[in-house]
N, C-alpha and C. Protein backbone atom coordinates (compact mmCIF):
# COMPACT_ATOMS: atom_id res chain seq x y z
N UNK A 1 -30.84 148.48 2.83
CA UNK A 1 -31.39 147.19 3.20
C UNK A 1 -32.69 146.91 2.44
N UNK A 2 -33.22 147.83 2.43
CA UNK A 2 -34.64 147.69 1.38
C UNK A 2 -34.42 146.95 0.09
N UNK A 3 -33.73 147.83 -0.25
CA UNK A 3 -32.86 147.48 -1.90
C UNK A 3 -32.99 145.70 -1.63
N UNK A 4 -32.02 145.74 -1.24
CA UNK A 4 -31.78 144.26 -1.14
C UNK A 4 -33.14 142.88 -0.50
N UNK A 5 -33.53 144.12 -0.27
CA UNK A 5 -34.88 142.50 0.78
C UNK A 5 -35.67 142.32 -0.86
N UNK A 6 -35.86 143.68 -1.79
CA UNK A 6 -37.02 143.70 -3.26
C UNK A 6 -36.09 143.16 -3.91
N UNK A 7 -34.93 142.99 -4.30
CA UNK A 7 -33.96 142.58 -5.34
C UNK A 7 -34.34 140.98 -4.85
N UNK A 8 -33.96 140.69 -3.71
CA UNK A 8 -33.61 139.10 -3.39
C UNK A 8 -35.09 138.19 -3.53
N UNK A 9 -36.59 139.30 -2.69
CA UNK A 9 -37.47 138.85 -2.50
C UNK A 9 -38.00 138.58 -4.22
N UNK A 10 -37.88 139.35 -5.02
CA UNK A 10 -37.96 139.49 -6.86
C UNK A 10 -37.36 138.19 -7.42
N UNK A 11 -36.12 137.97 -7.04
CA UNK A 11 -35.35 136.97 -7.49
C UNK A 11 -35.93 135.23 -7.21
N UNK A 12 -36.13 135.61 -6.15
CA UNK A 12 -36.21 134.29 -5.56
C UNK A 12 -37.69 133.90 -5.95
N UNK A 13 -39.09 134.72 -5.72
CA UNK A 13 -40.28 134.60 -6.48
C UNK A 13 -39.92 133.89 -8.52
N UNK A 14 -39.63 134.74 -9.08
CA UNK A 14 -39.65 134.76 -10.14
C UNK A 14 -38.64 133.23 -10.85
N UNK A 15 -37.51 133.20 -9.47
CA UNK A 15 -37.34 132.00 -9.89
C UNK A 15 -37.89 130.61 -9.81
N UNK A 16 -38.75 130.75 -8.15
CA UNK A 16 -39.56 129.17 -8.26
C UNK A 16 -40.56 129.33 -9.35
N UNK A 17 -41.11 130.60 -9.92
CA UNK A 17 -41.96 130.68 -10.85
C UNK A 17 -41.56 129.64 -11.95
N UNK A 18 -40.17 130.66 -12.37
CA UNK A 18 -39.62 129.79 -13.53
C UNK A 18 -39.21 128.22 -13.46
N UNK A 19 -38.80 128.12 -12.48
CA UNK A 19 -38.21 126.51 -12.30
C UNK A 19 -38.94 125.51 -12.06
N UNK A 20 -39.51 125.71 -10.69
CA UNK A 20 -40.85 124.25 -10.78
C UNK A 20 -41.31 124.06 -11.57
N UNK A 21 -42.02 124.36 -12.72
CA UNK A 21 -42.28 124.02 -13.79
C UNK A 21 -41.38 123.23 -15.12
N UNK A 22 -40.09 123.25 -14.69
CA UNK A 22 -39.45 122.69 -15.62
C UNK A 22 -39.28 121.06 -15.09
N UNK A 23 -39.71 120.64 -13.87
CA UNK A 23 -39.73 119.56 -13.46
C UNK A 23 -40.64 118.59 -14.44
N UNK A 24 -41.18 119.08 -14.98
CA UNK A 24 -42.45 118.71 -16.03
C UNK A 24 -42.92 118.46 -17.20
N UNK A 25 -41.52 119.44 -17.84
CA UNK A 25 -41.08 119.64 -18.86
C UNK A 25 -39.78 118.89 -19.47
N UNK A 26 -39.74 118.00 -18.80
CA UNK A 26 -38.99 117.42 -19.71
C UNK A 26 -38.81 117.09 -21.33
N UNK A 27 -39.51 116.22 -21.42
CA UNK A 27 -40.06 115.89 -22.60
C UNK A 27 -40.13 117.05 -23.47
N UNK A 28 -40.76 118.01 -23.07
CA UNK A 28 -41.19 119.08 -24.27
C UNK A 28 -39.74 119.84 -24.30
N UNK A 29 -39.12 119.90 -23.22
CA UNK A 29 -37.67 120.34 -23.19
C UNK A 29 -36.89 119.78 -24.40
N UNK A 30 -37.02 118.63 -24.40
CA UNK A 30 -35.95 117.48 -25.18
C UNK A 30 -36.53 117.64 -26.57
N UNK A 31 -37.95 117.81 -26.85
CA UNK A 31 -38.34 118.12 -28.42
C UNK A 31 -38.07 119.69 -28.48
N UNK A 32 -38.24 120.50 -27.89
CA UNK A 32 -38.04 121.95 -28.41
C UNK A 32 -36.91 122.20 -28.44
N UNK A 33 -35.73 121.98 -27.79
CA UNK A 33 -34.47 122.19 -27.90
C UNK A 33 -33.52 120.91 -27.73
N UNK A 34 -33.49 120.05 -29.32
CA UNK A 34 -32.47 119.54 -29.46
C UNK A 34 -30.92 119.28 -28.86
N UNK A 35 -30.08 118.30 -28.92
CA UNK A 35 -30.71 117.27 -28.80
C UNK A 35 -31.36 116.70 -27.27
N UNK A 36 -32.32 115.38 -27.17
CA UNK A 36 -32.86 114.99 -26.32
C UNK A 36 -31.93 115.03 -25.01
N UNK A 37 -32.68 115.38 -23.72
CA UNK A 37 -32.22 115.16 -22.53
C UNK A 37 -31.22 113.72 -22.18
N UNK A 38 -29.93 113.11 -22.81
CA UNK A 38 -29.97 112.12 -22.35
C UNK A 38 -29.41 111.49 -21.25
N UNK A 39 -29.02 112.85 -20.06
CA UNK A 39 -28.59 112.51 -18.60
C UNK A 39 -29.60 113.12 -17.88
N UNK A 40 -30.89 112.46 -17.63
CA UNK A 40 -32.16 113.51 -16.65
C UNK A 40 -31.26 113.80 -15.65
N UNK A 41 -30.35 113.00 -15.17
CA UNK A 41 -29.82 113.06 -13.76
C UNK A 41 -29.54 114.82 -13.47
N UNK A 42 -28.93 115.27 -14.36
CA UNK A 42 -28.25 116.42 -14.45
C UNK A 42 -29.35 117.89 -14.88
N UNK A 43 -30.51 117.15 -15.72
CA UNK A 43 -31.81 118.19 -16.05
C UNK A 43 -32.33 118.36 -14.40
N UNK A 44 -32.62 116.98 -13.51
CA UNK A 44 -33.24 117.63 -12.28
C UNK A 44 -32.10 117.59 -11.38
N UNK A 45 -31.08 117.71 -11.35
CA UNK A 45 -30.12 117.66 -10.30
C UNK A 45 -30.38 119.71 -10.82
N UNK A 46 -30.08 120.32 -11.70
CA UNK A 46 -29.78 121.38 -12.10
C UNK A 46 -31.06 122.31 -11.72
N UNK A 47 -32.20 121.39 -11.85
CA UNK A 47 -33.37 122.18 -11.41
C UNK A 47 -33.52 122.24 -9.70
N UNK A 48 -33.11 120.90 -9.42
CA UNK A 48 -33.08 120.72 -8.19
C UNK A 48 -32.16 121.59 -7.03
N UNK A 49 -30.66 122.10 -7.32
CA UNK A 49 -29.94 123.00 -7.00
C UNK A 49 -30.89 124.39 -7.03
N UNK A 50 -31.03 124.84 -8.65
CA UNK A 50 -31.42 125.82 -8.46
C UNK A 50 -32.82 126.61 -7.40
N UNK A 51 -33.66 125.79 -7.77
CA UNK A 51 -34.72 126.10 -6.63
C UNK A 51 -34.24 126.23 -5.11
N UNK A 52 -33.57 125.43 -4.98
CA UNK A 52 -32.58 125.72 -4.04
C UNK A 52 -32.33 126.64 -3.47
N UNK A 53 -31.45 127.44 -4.08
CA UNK A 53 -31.01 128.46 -4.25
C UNK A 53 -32.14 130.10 -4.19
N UNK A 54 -32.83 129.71 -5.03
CA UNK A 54 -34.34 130.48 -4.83
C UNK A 54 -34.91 130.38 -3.55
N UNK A 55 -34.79 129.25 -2.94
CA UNK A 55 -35.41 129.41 -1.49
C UNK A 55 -34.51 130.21 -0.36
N UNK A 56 -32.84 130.06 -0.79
CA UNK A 56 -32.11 131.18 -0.06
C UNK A 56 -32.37 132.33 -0.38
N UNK A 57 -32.61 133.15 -1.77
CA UNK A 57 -33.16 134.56 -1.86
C UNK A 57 -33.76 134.60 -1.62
N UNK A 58 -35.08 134.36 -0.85
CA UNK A 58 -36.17 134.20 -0.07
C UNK A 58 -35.52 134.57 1.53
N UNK A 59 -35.28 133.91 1.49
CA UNK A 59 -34.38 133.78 3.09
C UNK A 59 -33.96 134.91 3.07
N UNK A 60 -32.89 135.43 2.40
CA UNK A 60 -32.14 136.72 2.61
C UNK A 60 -32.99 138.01 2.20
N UNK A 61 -33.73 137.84 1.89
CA UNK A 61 -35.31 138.85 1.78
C UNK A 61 -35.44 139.33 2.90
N UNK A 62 -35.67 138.07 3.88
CA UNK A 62 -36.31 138.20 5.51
C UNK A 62 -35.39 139.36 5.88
N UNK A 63 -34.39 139.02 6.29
CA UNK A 63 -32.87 139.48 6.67
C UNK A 63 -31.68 140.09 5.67
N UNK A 64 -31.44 140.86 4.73
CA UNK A 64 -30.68 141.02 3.93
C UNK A 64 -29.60 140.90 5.36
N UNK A 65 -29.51 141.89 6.13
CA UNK A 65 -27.76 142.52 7.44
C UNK A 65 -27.58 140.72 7.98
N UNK A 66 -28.11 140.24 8.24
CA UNK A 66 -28.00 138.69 8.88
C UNK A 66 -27.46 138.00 8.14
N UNK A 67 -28.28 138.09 6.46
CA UNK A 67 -27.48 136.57 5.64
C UNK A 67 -26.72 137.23 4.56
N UNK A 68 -26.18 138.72 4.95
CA UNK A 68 -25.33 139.09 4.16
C UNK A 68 -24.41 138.29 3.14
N UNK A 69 -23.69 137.64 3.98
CA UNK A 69 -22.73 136.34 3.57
C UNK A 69 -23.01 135.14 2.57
N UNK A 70 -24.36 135.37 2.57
CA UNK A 70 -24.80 134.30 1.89
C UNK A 70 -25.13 135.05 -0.06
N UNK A 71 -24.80 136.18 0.15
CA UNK A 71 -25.16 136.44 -1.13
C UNK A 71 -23.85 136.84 -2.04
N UNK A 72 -23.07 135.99 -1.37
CA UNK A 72 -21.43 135.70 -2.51
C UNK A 72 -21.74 134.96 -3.28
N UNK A 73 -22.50 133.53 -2.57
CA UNK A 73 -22.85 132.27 -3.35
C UNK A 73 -24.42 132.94 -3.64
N UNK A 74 -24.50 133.66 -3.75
CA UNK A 74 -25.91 133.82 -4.44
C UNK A 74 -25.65 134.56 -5.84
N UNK A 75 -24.09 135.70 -6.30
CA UNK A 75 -23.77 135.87 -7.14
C UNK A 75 -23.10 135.23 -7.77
N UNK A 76 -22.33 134.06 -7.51
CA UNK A 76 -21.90 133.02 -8.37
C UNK A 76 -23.06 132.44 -8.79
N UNK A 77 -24.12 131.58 -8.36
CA UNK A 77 -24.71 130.84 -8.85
C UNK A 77 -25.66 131.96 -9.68
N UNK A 78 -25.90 132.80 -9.73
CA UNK A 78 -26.62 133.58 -10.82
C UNK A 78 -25.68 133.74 -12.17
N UNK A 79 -24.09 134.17 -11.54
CA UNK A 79 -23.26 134.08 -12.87
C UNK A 79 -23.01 132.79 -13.64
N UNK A 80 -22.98 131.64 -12.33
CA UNK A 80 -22.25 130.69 -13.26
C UNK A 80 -23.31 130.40 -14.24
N UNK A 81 -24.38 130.20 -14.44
CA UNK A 81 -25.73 129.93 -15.59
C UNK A 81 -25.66 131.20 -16.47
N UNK A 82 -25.25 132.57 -16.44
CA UNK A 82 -25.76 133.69 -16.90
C UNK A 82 -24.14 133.67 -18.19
N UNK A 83 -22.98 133.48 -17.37
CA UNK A 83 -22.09 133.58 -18.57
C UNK A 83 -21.79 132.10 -19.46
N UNK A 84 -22.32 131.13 -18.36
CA UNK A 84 -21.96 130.35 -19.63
C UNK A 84 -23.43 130.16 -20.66
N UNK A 85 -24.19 130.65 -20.22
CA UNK A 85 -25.49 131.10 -21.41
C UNK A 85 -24.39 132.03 -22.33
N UNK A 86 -23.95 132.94 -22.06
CA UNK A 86 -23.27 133.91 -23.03
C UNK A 86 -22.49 132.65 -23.77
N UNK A 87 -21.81 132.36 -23.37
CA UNK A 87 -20.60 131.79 -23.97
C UNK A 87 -21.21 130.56 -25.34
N UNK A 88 -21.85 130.35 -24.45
CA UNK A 88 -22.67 128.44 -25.67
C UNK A 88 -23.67 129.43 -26.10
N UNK A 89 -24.28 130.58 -26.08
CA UNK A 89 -24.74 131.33 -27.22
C UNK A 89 -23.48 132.00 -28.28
N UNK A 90 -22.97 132.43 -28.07
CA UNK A 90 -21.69 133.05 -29.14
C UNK A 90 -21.26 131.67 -29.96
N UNK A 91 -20.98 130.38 -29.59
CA UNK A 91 -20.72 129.39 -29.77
C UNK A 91 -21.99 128.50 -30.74
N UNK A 92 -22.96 129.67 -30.74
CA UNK A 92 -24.37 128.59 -31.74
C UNK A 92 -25.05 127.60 -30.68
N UNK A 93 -24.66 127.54 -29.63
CA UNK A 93 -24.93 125.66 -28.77
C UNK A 93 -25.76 126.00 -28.02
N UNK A 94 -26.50 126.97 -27.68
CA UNK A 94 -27.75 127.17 -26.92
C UNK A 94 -29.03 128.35 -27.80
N UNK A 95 -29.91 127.86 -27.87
CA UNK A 95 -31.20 128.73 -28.29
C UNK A 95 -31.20 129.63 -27.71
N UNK A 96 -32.25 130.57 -28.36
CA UNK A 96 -32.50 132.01 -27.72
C UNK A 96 -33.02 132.23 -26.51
N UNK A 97 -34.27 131.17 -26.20
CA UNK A 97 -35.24 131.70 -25.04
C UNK A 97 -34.02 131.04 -23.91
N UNK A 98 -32.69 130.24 -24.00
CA UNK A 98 -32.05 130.00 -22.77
C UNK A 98 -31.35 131.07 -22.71
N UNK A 99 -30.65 131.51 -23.88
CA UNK A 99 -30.28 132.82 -23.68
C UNK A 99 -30.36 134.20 -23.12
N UNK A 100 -32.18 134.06 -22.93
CA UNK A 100 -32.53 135.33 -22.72
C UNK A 100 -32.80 135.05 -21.56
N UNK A 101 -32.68 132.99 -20.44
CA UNK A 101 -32.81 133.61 -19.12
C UNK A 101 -31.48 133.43 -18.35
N UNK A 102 -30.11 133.33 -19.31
CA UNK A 102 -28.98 133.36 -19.15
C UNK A 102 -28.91 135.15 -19.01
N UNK A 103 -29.31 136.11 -19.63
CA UNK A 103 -29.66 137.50 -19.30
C UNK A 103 -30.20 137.87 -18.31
N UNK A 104 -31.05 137.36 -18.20
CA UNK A 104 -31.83 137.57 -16.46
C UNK A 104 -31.33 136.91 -15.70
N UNK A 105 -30.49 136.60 -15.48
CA UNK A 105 -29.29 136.05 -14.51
C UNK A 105 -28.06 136.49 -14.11
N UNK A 106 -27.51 136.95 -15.12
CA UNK A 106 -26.36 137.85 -15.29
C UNK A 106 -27.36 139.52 -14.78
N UNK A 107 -28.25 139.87 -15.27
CA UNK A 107 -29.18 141.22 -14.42
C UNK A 107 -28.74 141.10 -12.71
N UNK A 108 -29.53 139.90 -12.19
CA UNK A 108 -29.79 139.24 -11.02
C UNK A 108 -28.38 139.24 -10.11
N UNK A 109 -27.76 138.93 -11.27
CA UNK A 109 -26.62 138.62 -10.86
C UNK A 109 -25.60 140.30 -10.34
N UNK A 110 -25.97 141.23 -11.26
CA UNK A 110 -25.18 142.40 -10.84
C UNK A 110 -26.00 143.03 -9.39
N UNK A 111 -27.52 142.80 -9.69
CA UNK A 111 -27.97 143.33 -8.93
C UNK A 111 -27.94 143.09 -7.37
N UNK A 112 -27.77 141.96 -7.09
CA UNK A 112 -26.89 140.99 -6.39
C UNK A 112 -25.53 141.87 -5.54
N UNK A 113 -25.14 141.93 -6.55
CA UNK A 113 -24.00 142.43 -6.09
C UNK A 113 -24.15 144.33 -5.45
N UNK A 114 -24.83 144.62 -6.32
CA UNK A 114 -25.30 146.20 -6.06
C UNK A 114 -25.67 146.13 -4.61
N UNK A 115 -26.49 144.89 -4.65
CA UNK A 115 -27.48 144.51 -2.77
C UNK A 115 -26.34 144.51 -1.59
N UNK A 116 -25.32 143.55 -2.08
CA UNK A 116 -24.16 143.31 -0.92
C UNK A 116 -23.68 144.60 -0.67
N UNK A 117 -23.05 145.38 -1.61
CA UNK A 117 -22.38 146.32 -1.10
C UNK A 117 -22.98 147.15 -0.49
N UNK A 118 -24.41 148.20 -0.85
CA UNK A 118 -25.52 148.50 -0.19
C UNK A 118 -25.76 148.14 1.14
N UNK A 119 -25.26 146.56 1.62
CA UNK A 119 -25.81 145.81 2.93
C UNK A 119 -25.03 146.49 3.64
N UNK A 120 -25.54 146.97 4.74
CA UNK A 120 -24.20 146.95 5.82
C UNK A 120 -23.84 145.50 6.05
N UNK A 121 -22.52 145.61 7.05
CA UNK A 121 -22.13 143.99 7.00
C UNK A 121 -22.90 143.34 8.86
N UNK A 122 -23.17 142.37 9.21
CA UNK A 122 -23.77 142.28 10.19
C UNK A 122 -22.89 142.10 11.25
N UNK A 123 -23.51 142.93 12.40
CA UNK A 123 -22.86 143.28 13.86
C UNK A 123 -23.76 142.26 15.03
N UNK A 124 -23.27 141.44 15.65
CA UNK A 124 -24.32 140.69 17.02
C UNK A 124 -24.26 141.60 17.74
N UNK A 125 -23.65 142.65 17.89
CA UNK A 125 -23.59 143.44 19.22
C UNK A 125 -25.18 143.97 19.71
């Protein structure tokens, strides 16, 4: 259970780190990595999910045995960003620095999984 409260509590820090800040970044987003943003809808819908999501690894920090369940959808949404970073990198279509937090996602993402099985599963009794 430990395992899992530092894995989730790690995850979930490091991601509002990373993400709120991209609310901001637009603009410099759209000049540093070609071409320009031209559906924001989908730049903050994507930021907007994810933080999201960061506030549930937070949550399951508190409680890993309680929100056990919740960290199925906590390894998809780490994979689904982490392989298709792999994939549109092999493909040329994404830069390096997305790449490398398409890596720390796919990490997150096993580790994730290392946490669930580790969890016991939760009992009301």
């Amino acid at each position: 259970m430990k395992f899992a409260k530092i894995i989730f509590y790690v995850a979930g820090v490091y991601g509002l780190i990373v993400l709120f800040p991209q609310y901001f970044m637009e603009a410099k987003n759209s000049q540093d990595f070609p071409p320009p943003i031209t559906h924001p809808e989908y730049y903050y819908g994507f930021i907007g999910v994810a933080l999201a999501f960061q506030v549930l690894f937070l949550i399951i920090a508190r409680r890993p045995v309680q929100y056990r369940a919740a960290m199925i959808p906590s390894v998809i949404e780490k994979f689904s960003f982490g392989i298709a970073a792999v994939v549109l990198f092999l493909q040329n279509r994404l830069a390096m620095p997305l790449f490398a937090a398409g890596l720390i996602d796919l990490i997150f993402g096993l580790l994730f999984i290392a946490a669930f099985l580790k969890t016991e599963p939760y009992s009301s009794d």
